[in-house]
Protein backbone atom coordinates (compact mmCIF):
# COMPACT_ATOMS: atom_id res chain seq x y z
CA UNK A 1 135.00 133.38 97.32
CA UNK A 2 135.68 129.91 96.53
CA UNK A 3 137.56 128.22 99.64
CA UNK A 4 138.07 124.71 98.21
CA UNK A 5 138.99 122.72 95.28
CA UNK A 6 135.69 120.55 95.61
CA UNK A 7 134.45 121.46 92.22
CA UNK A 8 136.47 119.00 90.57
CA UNK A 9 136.74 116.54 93.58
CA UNK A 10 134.10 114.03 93.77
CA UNK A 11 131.46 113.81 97.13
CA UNK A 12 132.70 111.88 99.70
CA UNK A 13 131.66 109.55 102.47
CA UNK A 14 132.11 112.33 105.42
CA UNK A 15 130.38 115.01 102.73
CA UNK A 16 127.39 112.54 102.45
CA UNK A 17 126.75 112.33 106.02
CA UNK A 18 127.36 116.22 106.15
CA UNK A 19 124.43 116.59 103.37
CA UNK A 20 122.12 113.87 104.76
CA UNK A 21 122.26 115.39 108.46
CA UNK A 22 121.78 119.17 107.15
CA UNK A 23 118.36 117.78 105.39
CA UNK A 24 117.16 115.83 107.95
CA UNK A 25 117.97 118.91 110.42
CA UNK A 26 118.90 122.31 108.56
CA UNK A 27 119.03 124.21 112.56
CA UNK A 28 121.86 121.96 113.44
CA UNK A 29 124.71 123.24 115.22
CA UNK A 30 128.08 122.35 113.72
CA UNK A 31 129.12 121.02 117.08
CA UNK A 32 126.19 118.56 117.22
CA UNK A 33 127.07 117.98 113.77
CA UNK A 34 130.15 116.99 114.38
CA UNK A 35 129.82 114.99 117.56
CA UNK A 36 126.99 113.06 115.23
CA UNK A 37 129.22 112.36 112.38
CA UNK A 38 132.92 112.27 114.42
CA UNK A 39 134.45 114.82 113.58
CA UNK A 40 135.81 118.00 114.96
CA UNK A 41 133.85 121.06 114.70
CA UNK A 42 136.45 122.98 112.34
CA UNK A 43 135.89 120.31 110.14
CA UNK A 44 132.36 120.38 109.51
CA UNK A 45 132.71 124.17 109.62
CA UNK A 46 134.94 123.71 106.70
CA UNK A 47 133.12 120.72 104.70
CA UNK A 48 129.89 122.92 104.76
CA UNK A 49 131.93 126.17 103.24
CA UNK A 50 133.28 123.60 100.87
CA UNK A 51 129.76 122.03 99.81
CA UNK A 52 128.33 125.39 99.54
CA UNK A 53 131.69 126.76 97.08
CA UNK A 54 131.00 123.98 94.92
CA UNK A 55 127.30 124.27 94.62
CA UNK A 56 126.34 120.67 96.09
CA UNK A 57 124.78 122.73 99.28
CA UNK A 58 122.80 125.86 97.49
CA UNK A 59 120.36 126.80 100.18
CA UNK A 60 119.15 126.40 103.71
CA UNK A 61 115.52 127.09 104.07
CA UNK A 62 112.15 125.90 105.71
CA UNK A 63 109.39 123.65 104.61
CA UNK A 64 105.68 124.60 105.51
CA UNK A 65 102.86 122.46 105.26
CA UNK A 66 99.98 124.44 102.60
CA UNK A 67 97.30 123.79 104.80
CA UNK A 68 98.57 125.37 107.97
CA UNK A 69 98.55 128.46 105.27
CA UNK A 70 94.99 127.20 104.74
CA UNK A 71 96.18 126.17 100.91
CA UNK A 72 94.10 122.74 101.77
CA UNK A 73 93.69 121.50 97.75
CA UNK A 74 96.86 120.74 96.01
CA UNK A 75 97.04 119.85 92.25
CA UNK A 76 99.47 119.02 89.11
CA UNK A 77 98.73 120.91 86.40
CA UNK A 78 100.12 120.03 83.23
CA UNK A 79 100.10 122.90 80.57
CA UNK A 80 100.77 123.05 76.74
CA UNK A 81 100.68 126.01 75.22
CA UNK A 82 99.07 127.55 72.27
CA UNK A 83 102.25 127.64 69.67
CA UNK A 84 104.03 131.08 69.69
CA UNK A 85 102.70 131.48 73.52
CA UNK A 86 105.69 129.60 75.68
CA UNK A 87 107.59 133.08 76.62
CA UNK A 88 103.66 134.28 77.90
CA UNK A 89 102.78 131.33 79.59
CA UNK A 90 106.24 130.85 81.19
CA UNK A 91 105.89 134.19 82.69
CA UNK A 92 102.58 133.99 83.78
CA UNK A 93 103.67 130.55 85.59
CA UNK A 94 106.17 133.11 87.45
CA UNK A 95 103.46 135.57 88.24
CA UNK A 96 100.86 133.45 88.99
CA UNK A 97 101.05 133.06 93.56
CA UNK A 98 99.38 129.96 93.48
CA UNK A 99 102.11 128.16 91.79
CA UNK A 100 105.02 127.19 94.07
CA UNK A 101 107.04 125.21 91.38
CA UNK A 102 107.19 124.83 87.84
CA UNK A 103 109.15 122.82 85.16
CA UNK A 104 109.26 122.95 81.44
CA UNK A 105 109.33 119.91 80.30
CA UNK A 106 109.46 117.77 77.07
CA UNK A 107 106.70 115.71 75.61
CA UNK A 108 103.32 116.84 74.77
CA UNK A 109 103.51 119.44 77.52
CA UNK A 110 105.25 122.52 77.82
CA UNK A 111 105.84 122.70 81.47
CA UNK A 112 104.41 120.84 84.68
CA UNK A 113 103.44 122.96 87.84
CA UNK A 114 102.44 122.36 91.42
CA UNK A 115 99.86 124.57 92.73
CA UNK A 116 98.08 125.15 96.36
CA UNK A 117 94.79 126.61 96.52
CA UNK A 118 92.37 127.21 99.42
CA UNK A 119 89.15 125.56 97.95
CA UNK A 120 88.98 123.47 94.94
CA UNK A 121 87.04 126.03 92.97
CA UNK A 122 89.80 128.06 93.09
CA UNK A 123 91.90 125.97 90.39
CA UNK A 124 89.11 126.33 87.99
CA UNK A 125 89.81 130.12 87.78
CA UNK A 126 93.37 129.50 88.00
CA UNK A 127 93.27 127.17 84.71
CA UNK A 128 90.72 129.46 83.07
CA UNK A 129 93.52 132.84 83.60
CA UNK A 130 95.56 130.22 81.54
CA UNK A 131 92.68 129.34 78.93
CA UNK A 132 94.40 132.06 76.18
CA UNK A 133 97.77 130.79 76.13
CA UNK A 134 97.42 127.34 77.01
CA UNK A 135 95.57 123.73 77.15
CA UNK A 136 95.57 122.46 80.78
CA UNK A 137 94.70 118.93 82.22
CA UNK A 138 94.57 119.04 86.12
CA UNK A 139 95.15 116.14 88.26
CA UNK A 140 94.51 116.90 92.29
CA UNK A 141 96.98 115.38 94.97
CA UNK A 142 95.17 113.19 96.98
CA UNK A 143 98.06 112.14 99.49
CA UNK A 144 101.73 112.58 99.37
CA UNK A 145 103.26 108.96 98.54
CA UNK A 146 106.66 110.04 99.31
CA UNK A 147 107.69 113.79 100.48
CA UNK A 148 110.64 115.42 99.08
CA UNK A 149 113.99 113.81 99.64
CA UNK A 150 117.28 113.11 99.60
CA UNK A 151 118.33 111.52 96.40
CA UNK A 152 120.47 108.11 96.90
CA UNK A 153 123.81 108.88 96.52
């Protein structure tokens, strides 16, 4: 049920602050949300239903560090498949556990994945499962520059 006319209205102000306090803390009550950004508690009740009606809020979830999963070797892989192969390889992208996003892309490659692996060994036979349907080229995270974020808005 859409409550709002917020799919053609733009983002406001108050909506920003909504968003930006809901990333930085995703647990937060609407009362402390709304003492933090002034407003009454109805209100944010009502500017989240909004957000989440027009698709600007789609999810709340969790974010979990790989290695406390032991997943301690992360990597970029960029694949390009073998022609006639794209359907097969974007499948297998879907099926494969060790992949916990993936893009197709344009350019040279096909699609762009992150993966999380225990040991580093382990993307070698991840890449070689591949090896039928498409060329790989691997390059391993070293340290996160800058974690996902908020875009500027």
């Amino acid at each position: 049920m859409n409550r709002s006319r917020y799919v053609n209205r733009p983002i406001d102000k108050t909506d920003r602050a909504v968003i930006a306090a809901l990333t930085e803390n995703g647990r937060v009550t609407f009362k402390d949300l709304a003492e933090q950004i002034e407003l009454s508690s109805p209100s944010v009740t009502e500017r989240i239903h909004k957000l989440e009606d027009c698709g600007a809020i789609q999810s709340y979830t969790i974010t979990i560090h790989p290695k406390a999963l032991g997943l301690n070797v992360a990597a970029h892989v960029r694949f390009y498949a073998i022609p006639g192969e794209v359907k097969k390889l974007d499948q297998m992208l879907k099926d494969s556990p060790e992949v916990i996003e993936a893009v197709r892309v344009t350019g040279q490659d096909c699609f762009l994945a992150t993966v999380v692996v225990r040991e580093l060994e382990d993307i070698e036979k991840l890449t070689d499962r591949f090896e039928r349907v498409a060329a790989t080229d691997v390059a391993i995270v070293q340290s996160i520059t800058v974690a996902k974020r908020l875009p500027q808005f």
